[in-house]
Protein backbone atom coordinates (compact mmCIF):
# COMPACT_ATOMS: atom_id res chain seq x y z
CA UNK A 1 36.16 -94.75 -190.35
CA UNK A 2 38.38 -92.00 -188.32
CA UNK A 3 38.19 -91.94 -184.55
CA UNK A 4 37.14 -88.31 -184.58
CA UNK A 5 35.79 -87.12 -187.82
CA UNK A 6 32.64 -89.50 -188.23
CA UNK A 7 32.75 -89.73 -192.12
CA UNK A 8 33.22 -91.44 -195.07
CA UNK A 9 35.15 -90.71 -197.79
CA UNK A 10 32.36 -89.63 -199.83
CA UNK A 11 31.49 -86.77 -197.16
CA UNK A 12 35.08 -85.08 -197.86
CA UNK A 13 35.64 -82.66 -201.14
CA UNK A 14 39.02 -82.89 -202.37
CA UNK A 15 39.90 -79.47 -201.23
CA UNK A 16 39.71 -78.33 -197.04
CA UNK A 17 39.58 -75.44 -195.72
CA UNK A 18 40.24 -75.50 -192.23
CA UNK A 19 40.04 -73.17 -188.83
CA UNK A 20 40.41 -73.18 -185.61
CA UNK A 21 37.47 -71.47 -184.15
CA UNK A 22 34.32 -73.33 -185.16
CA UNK A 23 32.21 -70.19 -184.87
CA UNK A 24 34.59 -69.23 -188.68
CA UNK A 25 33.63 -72.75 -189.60
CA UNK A 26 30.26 -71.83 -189.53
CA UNK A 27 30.59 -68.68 -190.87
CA UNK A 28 32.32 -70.54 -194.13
CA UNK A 29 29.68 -73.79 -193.69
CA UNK A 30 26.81 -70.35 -194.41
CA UNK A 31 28.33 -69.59 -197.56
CA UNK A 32 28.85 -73.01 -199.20
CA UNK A 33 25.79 -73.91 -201.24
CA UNK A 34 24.07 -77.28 -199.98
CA UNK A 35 26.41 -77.59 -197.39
CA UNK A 36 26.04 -80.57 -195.61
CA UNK A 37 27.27 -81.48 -191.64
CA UNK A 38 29.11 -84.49 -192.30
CA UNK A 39 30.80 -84.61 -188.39
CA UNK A 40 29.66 -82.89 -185.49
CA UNK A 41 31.59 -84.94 -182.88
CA UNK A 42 34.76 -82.79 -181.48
CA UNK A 43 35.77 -81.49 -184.76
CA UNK A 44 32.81 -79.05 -186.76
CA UNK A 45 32.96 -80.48 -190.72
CA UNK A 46 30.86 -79.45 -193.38
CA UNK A 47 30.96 -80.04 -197.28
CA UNK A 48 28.84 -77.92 -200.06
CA UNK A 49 29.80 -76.31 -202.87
CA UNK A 50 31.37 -72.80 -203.97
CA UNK A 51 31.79 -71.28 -207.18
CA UNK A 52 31.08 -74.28 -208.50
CA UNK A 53 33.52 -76.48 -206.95
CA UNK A 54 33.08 -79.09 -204.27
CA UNK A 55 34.90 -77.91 -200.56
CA UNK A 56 34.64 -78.86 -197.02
CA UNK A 57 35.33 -77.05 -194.30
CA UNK A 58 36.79 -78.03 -190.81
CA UNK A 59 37.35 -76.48 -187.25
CA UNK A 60 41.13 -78.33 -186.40
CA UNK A 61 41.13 -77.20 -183.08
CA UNK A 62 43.87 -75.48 -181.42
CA UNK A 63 47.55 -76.04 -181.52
CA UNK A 64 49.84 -78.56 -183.57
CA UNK A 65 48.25 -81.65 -181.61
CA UNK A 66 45.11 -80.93 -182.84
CA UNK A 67 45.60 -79.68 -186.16
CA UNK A 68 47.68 -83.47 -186.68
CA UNK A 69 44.49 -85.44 -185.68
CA UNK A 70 42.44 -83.66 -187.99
CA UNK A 71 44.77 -83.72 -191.23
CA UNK A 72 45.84 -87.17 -190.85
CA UNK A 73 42.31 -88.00 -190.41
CA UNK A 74 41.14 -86.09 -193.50
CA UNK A 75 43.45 -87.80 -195.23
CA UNK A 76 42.70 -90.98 -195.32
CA UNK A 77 39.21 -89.49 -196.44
CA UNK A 78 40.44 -88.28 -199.57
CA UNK A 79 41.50 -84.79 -198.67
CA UNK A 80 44.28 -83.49 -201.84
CA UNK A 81 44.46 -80.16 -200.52
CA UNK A 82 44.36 -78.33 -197.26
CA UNK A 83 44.34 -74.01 -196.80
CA UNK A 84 44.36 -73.44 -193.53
CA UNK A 85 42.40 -69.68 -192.66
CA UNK A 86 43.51 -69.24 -189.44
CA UNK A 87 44.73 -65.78 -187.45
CA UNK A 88 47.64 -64.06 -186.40
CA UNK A 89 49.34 -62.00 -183.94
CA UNK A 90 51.53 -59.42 -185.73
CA UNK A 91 54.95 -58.70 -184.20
CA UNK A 92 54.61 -55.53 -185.58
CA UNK A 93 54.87 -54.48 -188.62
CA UNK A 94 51.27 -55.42 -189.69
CA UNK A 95 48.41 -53.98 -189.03
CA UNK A 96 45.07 -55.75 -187.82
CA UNK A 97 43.09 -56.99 -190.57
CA UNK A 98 46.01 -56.83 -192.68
CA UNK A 99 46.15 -60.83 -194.51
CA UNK A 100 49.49 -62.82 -194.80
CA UNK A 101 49.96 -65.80 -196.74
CA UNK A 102 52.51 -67.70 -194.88
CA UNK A 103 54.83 -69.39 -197.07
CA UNK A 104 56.84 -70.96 -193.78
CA UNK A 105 57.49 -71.38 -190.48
CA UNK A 106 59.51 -71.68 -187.46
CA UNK A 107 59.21 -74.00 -184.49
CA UNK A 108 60.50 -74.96 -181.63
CA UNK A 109 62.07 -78.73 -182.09
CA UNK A 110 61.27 -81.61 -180.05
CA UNK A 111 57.25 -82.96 -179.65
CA UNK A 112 55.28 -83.63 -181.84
CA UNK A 113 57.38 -82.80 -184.76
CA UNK A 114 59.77 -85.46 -183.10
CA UNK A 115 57.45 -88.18 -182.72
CA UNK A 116 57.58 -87.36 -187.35
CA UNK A 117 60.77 -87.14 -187.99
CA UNK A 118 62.55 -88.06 -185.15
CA UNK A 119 66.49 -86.65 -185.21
CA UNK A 120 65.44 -84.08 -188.11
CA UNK A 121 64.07 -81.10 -188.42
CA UNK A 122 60.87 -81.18 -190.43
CA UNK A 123 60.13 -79.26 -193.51
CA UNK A 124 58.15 -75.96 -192.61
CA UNK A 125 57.13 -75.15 -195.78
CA UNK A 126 54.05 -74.69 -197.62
CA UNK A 127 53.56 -76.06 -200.92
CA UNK A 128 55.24 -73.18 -203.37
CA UNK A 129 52.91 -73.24 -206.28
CA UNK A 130 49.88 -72.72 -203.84
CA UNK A 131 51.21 -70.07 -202.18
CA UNK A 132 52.30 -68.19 -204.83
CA UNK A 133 48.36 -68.79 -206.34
CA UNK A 134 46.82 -67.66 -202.58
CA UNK A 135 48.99 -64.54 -202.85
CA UNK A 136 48.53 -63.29 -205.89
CA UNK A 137 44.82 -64.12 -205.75
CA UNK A 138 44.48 -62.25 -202.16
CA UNK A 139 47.20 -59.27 -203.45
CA UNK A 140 48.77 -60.33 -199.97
CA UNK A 141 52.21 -60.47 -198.83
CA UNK A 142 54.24 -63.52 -198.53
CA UNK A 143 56.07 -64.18 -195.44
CA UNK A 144 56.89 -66.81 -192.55
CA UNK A 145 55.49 -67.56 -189.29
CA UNK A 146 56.47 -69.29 -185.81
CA UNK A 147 54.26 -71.20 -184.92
CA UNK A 148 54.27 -71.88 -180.92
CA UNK A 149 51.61 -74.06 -178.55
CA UNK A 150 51.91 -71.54 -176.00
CA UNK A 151 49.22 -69.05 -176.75
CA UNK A 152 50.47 -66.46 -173.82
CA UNK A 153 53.97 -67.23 -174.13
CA UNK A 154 55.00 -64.71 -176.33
CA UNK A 155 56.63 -62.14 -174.21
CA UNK A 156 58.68 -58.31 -175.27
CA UNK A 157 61.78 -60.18 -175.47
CA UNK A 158 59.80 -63.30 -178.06
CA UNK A 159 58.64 -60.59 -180.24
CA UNK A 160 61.96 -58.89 -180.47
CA UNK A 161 63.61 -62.15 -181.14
CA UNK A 162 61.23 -63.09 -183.96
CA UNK A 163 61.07 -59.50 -185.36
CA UNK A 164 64.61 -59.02 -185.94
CA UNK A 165 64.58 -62.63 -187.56
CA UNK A 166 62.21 -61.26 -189.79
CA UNK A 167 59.16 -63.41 -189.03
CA UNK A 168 55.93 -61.80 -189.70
CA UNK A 169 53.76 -62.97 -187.22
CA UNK A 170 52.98 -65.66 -184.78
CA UNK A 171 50.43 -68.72 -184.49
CA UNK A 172 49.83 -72.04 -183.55
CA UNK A 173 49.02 -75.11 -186.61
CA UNK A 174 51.10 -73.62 -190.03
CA UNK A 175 54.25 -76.04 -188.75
CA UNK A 176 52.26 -79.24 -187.98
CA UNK A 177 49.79 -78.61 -191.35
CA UNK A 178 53.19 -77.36 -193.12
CA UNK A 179 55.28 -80.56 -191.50
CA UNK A 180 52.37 -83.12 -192.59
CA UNK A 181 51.24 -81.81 -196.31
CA UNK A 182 55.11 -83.30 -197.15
CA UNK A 183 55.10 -86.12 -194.95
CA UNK A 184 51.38 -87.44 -196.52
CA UNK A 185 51.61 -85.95 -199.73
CA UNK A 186 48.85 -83.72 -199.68
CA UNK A 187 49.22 -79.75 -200.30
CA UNK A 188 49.14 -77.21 -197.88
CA UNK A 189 48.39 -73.46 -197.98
CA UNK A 190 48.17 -71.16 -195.02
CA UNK A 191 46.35 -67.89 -195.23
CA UNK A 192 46.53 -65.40 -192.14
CA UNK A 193 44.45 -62.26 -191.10
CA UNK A 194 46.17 -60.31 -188.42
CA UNK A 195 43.70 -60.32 -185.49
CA UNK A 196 45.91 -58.36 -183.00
CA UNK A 197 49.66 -57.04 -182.47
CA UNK A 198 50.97 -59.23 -179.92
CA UNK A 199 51.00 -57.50 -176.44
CA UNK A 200 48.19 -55.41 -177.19
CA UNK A 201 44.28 -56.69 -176.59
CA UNK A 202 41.65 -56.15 -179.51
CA UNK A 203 38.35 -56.70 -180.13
CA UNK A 204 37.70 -56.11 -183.45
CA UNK A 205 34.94 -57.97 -185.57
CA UNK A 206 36.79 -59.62 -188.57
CA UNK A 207 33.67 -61.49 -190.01
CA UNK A 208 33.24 -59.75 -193.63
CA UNK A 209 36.95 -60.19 -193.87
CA UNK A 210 36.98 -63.71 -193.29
CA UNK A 211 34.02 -63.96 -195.96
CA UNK A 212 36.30 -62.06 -198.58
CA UNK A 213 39.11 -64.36 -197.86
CA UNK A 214 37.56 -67.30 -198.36
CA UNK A 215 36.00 -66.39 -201.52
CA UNK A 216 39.17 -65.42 -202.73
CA UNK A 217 40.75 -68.60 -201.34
CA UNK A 218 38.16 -70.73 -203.08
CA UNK A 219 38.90 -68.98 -206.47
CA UNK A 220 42.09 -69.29 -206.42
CA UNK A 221 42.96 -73.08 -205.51
């Protein structure tokens, strides 16, 4: 058994859909039928079904650290696929509320990706079929991300660099889940919705389109 998520392999659907704030986990966990807490320790995990089809659904913390544990964990539990629904911060061209499927990303070398693939550069990329399954199924753009641990270390000068790389947004697990879906052979998607424009502060409640997405999501895969 894992060291964080408390489970057997029988606890874990094939397919994960994972977030970072647990309070979305729950928010998915309420519309899974029978759904079932299979870990409560650290990381929020519950399976059910949807549509029909078996799914579990995981808070992975914040940041590529975290997001690691959790997928290498879920893993060895018999996760095939992993979709990430997760937020954003636009760099300025979308709107909030707007959804991105990120079909890449950018990171800064060195860490964690180091400690994988130590002298290389790691493959960013999301599996191809699956993204081009999550976009057509959400009618949402395709783009790429950088994906940074420093949550308030984007400043003017970040988001110009970024913008006139053509990078879409910014946020902090699509490289690690991205970096590790190659590495342990399982698939990766990453699906986005634009909570803010970075540099600007707002509150705005997302919840119904979080529920959309991941009915959508679900359909799709």
């Amino acid at each position: 058994m894992p060291y964080h998520i408390r489970a057997a392999p029988s606890d874990i659907a094939p397919l994960v859909i994972g977030a970072g704030d647990p309070a979305r986990v729950q928010l998915f966990a309420s519309l899974l039928e029978d759904a079932k807490l299979v870990n409560q320790d650290r990381f929020l995990t519950y399976t059910g079904t949807s549509q029909g089809r078996r799914v579990t659904v995981v808070n992975h913390g914040v940041g590529g650290p975290s997001i690691a544990i959790v997928l290498e964990e879920l893993k060895t539990l018999g996760m095939e696929i992993f979709v990430r629904v997760g937020t954003a911060g636009s760099l300025g061209q979308m709107a909030v509320g707007d959804v991105l499927v990120a079909a890449a990303a950018a990171a800064p070398a060195g860490g964690l990706y180091n400690a994988y693939f130590p002298s290389y550069h790691p493959p960013l990329a999301a599996d191809p079929h699956l993204t081009e399954r999550l976009a057509e199924a959400l009618n949402a753009p395709v783009g790429y991300v950088v994906s940074s641990d420093a949550f308030y270390g984007e400043s003017q000068s970040f988001v110009e660099f970024w913008r006139e790389r053509g990078a879409a947004a910014v946020e902090m697990e699509c490289a690690t889940a991205m970096a590790l879906g190659w590495l342990r052979s399982f698939k990766t998607g990453c699906v986005l919705v634009i909570s803010n424009v970075v540099g600007r502060h707002e509150s705005v409640d997302l919840r119904q389109r979080f529920i959309d997405v991941f009915s959508k999501v679900v359909k799709a895969v």
